[in-house]
PDB file of N, CA and C in Angstrom:
ATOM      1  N   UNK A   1     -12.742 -18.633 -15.682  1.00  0.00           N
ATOM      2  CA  UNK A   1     -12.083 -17.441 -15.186  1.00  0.00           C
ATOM      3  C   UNK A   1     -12.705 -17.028 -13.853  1.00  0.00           C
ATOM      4  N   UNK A   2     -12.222 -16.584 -12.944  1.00  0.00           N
ATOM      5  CA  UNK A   2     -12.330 -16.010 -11.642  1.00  0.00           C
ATOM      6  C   UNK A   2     -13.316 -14.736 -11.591  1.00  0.00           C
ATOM      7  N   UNK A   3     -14.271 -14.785 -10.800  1.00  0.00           N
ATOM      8  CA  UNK A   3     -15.166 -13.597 -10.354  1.00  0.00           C
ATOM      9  C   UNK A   3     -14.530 -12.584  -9.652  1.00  0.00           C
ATOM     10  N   UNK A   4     -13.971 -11.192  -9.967  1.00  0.00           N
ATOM     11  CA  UNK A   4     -13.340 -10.594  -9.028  1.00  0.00           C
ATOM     12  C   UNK A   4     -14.582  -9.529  -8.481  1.00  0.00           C
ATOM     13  N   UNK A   5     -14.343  -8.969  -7.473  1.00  0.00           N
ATOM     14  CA  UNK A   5     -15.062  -8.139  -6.537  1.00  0.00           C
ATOM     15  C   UNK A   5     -14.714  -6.729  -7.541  1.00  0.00           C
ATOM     16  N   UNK A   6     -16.019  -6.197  -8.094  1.00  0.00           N
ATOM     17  CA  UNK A   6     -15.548  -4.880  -8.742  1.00  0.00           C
ATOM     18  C   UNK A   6     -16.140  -3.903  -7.962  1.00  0.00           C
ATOM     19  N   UNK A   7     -15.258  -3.308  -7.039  1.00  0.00           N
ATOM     20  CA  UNK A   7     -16.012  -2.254  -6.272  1.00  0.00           C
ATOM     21  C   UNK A   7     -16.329  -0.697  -7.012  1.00  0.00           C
ATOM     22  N   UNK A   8     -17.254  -0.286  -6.402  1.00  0.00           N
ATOM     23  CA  UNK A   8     -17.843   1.021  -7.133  1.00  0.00           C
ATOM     24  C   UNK A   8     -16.364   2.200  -6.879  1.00  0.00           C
ATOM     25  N   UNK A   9     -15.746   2.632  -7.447  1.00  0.00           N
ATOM     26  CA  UNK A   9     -14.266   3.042  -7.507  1.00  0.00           C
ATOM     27  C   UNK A   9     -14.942   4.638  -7.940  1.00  0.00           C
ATOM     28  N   UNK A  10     -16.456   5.191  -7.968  1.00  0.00           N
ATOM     29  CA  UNK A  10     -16.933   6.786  -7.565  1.00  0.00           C
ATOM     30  C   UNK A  10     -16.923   7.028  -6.290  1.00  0.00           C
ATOM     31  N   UNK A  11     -17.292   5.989  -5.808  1.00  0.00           N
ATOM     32  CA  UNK A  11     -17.409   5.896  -4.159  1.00  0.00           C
ATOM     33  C   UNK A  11     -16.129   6.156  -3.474  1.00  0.00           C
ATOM     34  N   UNK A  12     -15.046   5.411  -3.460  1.00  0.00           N
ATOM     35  CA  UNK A  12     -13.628   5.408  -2.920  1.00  0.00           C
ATOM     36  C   UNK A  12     -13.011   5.326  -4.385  1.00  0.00           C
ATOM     37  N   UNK A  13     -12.241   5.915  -5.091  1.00  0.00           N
ATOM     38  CA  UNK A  13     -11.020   5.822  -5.428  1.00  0.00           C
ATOM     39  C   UNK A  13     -10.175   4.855  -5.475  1.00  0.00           C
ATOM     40  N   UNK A  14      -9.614   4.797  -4.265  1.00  0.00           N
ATOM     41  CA  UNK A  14      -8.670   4.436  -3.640  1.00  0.00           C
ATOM     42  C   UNK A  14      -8.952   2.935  -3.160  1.00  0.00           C
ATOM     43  N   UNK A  15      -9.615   2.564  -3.228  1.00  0.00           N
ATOM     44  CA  UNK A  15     -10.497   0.929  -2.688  1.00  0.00           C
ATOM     45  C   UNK A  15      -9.346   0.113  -3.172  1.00  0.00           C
ATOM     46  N   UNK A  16      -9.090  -0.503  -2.386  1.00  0.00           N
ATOM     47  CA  UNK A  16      -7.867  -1.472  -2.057  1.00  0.00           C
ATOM     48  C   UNK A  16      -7.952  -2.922  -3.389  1.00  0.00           C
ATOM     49  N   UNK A  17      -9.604  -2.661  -3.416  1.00  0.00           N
ATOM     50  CA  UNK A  17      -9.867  -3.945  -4.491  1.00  0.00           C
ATOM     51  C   UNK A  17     -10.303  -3.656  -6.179  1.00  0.00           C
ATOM     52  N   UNK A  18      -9.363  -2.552  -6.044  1.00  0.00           N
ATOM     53  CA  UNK A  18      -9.528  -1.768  -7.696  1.00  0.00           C
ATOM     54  C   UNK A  18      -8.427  -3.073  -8.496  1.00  0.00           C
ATOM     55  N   UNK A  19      -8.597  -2.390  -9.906  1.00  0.00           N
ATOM     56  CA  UNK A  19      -8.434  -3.516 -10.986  1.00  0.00           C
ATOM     57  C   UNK A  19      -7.920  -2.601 -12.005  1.00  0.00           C
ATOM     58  N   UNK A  20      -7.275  -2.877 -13.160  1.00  0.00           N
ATOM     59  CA  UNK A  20      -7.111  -2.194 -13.360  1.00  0.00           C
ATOM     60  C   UNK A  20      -8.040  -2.758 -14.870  1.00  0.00           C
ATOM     61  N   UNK A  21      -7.657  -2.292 -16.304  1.00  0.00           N
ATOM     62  CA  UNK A  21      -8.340  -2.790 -17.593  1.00  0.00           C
ATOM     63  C   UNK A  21      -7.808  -4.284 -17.930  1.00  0.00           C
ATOM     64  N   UNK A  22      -6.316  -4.807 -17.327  1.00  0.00           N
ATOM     65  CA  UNK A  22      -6.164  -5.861 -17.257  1.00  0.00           C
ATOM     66  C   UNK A  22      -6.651  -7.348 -16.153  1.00  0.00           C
ATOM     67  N   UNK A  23      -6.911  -6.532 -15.570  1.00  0.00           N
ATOM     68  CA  UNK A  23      -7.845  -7.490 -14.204  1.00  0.00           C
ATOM     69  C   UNK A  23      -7.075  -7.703 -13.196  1.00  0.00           C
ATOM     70  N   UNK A  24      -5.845  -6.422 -13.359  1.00  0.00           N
ATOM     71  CA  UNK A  24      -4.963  -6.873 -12.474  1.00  0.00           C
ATOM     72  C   UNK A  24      -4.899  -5.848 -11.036  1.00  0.00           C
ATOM     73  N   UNK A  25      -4.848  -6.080  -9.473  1.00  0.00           N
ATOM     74  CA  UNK A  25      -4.811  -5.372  -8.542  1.00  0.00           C
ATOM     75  C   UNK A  25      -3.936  -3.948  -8.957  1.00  0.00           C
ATOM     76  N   UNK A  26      -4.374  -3.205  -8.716  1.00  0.00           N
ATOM     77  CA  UNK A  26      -3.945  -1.516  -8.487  1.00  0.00           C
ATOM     78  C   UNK A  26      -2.772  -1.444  -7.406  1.00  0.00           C
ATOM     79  N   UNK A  27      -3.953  -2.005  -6.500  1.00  0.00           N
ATOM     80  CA  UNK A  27      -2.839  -1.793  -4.871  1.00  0.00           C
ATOM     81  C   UNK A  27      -2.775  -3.138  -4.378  1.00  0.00           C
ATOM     82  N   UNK A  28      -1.874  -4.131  -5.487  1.00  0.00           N
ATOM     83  CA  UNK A  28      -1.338  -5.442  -4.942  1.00  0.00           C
ATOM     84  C   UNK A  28      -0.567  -4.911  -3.935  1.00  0.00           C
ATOM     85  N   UNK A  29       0.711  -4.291  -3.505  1.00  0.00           N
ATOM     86  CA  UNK A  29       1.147  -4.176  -1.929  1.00  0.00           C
ATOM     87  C   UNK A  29       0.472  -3.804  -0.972  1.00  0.00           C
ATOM     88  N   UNK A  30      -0.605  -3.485  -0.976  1.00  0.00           N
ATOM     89  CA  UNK A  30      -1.408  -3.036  -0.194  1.00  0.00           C
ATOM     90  C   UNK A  30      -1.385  -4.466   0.904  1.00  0.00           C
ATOM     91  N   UNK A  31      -1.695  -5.460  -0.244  1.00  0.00           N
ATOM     92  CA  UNK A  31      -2.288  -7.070   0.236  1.00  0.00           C
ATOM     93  C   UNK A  31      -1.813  -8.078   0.659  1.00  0.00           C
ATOM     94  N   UNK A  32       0.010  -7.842  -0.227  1.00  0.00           N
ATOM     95  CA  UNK A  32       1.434  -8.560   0.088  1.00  0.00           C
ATOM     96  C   UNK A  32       1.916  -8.475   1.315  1.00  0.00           C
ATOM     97  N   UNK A  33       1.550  -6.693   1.196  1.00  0.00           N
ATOM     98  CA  UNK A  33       2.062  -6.336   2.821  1.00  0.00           C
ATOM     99  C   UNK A  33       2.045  -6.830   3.807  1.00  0.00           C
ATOM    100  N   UNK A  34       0.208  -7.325   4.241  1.00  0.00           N
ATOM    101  CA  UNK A  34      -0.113  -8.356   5.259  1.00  0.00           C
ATOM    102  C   UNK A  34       0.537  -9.636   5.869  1.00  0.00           C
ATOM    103  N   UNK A  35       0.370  -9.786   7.069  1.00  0.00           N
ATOM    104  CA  UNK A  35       0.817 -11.120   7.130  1.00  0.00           C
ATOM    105  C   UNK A  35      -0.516 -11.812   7.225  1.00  0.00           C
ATOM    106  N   UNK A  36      -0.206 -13.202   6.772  1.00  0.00           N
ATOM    107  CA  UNK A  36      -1.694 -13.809   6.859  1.00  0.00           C
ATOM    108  C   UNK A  36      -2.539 -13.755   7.721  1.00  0.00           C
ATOM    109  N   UNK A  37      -2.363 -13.682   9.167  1.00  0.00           N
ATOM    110  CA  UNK A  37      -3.581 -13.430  10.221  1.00  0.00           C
ATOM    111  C   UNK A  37      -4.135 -12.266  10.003  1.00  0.00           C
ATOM    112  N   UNK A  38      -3.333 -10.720   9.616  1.00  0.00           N
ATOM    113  CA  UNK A  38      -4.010  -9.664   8.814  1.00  0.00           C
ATOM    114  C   UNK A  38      -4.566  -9.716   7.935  1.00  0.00           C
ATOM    115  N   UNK A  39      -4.704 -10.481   6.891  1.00  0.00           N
ATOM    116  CA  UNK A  39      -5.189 -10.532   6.070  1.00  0.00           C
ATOM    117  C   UNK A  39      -6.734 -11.546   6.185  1.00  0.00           C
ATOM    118  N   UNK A  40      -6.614 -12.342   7.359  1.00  0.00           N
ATOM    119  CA  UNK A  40      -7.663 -13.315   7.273  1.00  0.00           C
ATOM    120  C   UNK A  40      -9.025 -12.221   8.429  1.00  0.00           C
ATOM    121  N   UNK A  41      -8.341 -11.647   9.033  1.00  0.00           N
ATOM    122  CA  UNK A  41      -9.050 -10.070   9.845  1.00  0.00           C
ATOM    123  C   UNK A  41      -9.578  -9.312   8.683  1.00  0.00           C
ATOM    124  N   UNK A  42      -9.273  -8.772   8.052  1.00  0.00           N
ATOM    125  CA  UNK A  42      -9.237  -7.936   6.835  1.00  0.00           C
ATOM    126  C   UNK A  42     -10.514  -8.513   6.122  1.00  0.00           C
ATOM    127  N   UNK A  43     -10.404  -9.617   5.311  1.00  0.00           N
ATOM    128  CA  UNK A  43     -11.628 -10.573   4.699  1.00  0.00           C
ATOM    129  C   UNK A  43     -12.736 -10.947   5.588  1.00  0.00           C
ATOM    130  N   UNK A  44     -12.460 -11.274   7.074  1.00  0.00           N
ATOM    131  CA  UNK A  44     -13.894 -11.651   7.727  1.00  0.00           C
ATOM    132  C   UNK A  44     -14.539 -10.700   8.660  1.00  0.00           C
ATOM    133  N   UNK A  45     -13.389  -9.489   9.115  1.00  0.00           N
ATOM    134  CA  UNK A  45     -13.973  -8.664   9.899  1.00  0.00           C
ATOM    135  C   UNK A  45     -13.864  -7.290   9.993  1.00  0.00           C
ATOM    136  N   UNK A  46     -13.036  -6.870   8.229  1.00  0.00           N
ATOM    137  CA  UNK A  46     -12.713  -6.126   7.894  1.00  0.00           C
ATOM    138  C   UNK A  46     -13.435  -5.445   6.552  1.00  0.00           C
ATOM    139  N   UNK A  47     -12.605  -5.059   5.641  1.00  0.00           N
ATOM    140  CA  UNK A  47     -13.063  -4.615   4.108  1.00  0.00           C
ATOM    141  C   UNK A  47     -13.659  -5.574   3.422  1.00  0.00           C
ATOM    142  N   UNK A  48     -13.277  -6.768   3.466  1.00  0.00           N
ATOM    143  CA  UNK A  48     -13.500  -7.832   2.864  1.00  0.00           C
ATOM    144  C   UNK A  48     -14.498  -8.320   3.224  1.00  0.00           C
ATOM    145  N   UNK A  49     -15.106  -8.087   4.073  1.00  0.00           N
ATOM    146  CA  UNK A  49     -16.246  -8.723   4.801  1.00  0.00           C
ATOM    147  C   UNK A  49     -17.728  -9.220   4.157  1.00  0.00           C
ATOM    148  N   UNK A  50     -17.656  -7.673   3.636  1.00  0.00           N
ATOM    149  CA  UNK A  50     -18.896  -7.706   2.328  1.00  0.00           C
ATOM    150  C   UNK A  50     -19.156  -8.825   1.321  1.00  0.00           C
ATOM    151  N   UNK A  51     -18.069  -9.160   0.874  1.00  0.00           N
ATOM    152  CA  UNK A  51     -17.600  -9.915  -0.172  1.00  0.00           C
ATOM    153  C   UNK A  51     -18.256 -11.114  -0.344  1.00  0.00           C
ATOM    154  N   UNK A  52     -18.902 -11.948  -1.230  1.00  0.00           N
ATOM    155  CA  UNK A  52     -19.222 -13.727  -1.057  1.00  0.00           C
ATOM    156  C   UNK A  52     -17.986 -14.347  -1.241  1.00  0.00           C
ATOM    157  N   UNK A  53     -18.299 -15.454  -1.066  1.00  0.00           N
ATOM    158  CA  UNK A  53     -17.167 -16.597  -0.987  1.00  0.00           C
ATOM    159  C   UNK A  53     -16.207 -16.418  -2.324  1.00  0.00           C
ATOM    160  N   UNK A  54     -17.099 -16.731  -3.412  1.00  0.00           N
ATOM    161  CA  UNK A  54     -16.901 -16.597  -4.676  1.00  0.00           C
ATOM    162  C   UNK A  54     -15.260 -15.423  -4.660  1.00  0.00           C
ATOM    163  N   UNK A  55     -15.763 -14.868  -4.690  1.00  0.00           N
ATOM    164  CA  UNK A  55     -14.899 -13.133  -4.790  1.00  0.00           C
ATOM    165  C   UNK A  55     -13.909 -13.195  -3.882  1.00  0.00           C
ATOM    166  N   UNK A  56     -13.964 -14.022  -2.414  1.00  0.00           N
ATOM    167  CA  UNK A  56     -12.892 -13.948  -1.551  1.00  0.00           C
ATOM    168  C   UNK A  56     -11.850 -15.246  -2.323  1.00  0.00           C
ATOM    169  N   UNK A  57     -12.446 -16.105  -2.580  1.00  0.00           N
ATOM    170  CA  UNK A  57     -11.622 -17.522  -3.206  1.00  0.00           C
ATOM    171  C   UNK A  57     -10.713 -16.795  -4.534  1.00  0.00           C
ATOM    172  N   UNK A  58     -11.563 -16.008  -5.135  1.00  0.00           N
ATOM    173  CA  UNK A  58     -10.776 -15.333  -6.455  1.00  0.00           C
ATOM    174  C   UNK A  58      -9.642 -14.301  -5.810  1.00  0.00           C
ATOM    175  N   UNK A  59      -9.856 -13.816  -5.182  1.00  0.00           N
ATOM    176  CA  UNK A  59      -8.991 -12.080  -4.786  1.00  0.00           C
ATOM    177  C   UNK A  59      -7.545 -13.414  -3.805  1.00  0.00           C
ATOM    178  N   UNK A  60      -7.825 -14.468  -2.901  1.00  0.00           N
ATOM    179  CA  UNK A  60      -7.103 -14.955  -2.258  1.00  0.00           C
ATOM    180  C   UNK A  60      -5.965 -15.605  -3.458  1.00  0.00           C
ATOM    181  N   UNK A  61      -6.536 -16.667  -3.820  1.00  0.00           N
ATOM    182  CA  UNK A  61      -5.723 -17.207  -5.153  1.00  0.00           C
ATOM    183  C   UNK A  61      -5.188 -16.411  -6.354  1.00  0.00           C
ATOM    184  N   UNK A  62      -5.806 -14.769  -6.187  1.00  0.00           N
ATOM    185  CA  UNK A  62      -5.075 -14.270  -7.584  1.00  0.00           C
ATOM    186  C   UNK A  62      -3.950 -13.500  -6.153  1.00  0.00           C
ATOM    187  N   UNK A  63      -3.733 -13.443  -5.142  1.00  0.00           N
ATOM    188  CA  UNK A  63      -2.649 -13.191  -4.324  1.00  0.00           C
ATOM    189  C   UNK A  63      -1.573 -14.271  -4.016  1.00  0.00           C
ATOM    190  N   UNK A  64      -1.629 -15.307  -3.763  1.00  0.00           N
ATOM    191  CA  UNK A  64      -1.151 -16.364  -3.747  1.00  0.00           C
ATOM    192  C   UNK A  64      -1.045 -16.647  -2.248  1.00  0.00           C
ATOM    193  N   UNK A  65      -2.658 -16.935  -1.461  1.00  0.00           N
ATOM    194  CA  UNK A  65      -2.474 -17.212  -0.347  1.00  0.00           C
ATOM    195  C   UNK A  65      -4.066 -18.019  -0.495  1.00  0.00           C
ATOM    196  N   UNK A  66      -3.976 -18.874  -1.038  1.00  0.00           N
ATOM    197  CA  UNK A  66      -4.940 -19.781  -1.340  1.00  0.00           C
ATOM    198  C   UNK A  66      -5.024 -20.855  -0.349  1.00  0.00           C
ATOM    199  N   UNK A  67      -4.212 -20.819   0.722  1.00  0.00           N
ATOM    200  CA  UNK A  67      -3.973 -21.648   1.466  1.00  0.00           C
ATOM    201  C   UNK A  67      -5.036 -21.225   3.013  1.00  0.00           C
ATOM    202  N   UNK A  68      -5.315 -19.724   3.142  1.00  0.00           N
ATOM    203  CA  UNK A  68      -6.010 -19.256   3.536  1.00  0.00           C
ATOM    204  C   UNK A  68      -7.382 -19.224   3.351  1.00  0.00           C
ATOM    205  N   UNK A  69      -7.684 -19.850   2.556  1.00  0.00           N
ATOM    206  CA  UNK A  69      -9.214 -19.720   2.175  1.00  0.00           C
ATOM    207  C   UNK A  69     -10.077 -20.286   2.861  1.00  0.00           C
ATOM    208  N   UNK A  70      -9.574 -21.499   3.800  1.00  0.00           N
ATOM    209  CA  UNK A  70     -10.834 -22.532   4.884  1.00  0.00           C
ATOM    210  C   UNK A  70     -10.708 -21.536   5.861  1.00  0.00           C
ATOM    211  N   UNK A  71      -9.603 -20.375   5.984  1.00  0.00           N
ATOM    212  CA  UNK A  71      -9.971 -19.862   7.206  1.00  0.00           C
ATOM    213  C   UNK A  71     -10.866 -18.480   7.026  1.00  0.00           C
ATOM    214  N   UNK A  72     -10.940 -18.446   5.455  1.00  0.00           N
ATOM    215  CA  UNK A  72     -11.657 -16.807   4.959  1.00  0.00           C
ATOM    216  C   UNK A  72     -13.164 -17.528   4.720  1.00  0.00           C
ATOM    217  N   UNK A  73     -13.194 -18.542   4.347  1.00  0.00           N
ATOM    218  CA  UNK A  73     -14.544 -18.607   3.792  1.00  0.00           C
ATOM    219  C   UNK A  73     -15.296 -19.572   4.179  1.00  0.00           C
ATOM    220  N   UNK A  74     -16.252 -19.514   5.288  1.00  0.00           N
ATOM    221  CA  UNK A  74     -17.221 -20.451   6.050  1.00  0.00           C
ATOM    222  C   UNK A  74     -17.763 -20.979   5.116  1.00  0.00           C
ATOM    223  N   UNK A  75     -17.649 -22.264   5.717  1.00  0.00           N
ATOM    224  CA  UNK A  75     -18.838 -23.533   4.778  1.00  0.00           C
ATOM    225  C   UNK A  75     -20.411 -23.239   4.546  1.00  0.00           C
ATOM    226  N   UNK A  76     -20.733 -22.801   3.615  1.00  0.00           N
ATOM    227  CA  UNK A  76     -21.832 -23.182   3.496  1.00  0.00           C
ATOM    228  C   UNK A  76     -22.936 -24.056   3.403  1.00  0.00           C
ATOM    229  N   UNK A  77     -23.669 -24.138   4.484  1.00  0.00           N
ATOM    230  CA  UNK A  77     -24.742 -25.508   4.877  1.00  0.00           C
ATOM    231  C   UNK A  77     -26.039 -24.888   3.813  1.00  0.00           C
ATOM    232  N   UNK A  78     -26.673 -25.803   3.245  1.00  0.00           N
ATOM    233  CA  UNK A  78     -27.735 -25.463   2.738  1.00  0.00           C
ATOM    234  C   UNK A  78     -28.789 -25.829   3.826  1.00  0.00           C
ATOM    235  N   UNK A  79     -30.004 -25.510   4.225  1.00  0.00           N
ATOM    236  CA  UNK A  79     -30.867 -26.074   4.679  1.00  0.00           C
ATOM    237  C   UNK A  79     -31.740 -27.538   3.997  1.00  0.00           C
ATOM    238  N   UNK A  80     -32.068 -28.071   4.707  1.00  0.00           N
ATOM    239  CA  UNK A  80     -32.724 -29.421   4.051  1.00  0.00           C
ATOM    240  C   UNK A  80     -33.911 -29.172   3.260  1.00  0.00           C
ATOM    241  N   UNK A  81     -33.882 -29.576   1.630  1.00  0.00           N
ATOM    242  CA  UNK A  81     -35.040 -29.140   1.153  1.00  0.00           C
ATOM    243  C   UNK A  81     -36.709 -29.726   1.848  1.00  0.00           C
ATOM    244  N   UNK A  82     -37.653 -28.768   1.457  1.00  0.00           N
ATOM    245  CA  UNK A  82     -38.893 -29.412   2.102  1.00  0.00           C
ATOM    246  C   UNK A  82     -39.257 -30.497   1.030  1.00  0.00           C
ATOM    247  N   UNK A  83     -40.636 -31.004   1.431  1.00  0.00           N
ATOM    248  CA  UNK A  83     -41.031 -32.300   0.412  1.00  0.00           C
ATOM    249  C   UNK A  83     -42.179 -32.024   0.903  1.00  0.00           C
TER     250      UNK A  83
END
């Protein structure tokens, strides 16, 4: 099952990435609305920003713009272990 982003909802209310008891978006039009270049602004330089990969890959694919995700979520390089 998918990691969703549970934002603190004392803080904002209204947080775009509320859920409801079914795991389902509150304010899905909020997200539909977008066109994808808004939305890929939104995730890297926007609300979404915060977010790890994890949580952006889940929130993208439970929208159905999974196709967006190489452009939401930078590769992660590990550094070379020491020895």
């Amino acid at each position: 099952m998918s990691k969703f982003y549970n934002p603190d909802l004392g803080q904002n209310a209204e947080n775009p990435f509320a859920r409801d008891a079914n795991n389902k978006l509150v304010r899905r039009t909020f997200w539909l609305d977008m066109s994808d270049n808004s939305l890929v602004l939104a995730m890297t330089k926007g609300i979404g920003s915060p977010l790890n990969n994890d949580e952006k890959r889940a929130h993208l694919s439970d929208l159905g713009r999974s196709h967006l995700i190489e452009q939401v979520c930078p590769v992660e390089i590990l550094p070379p272990e020491k020895t």
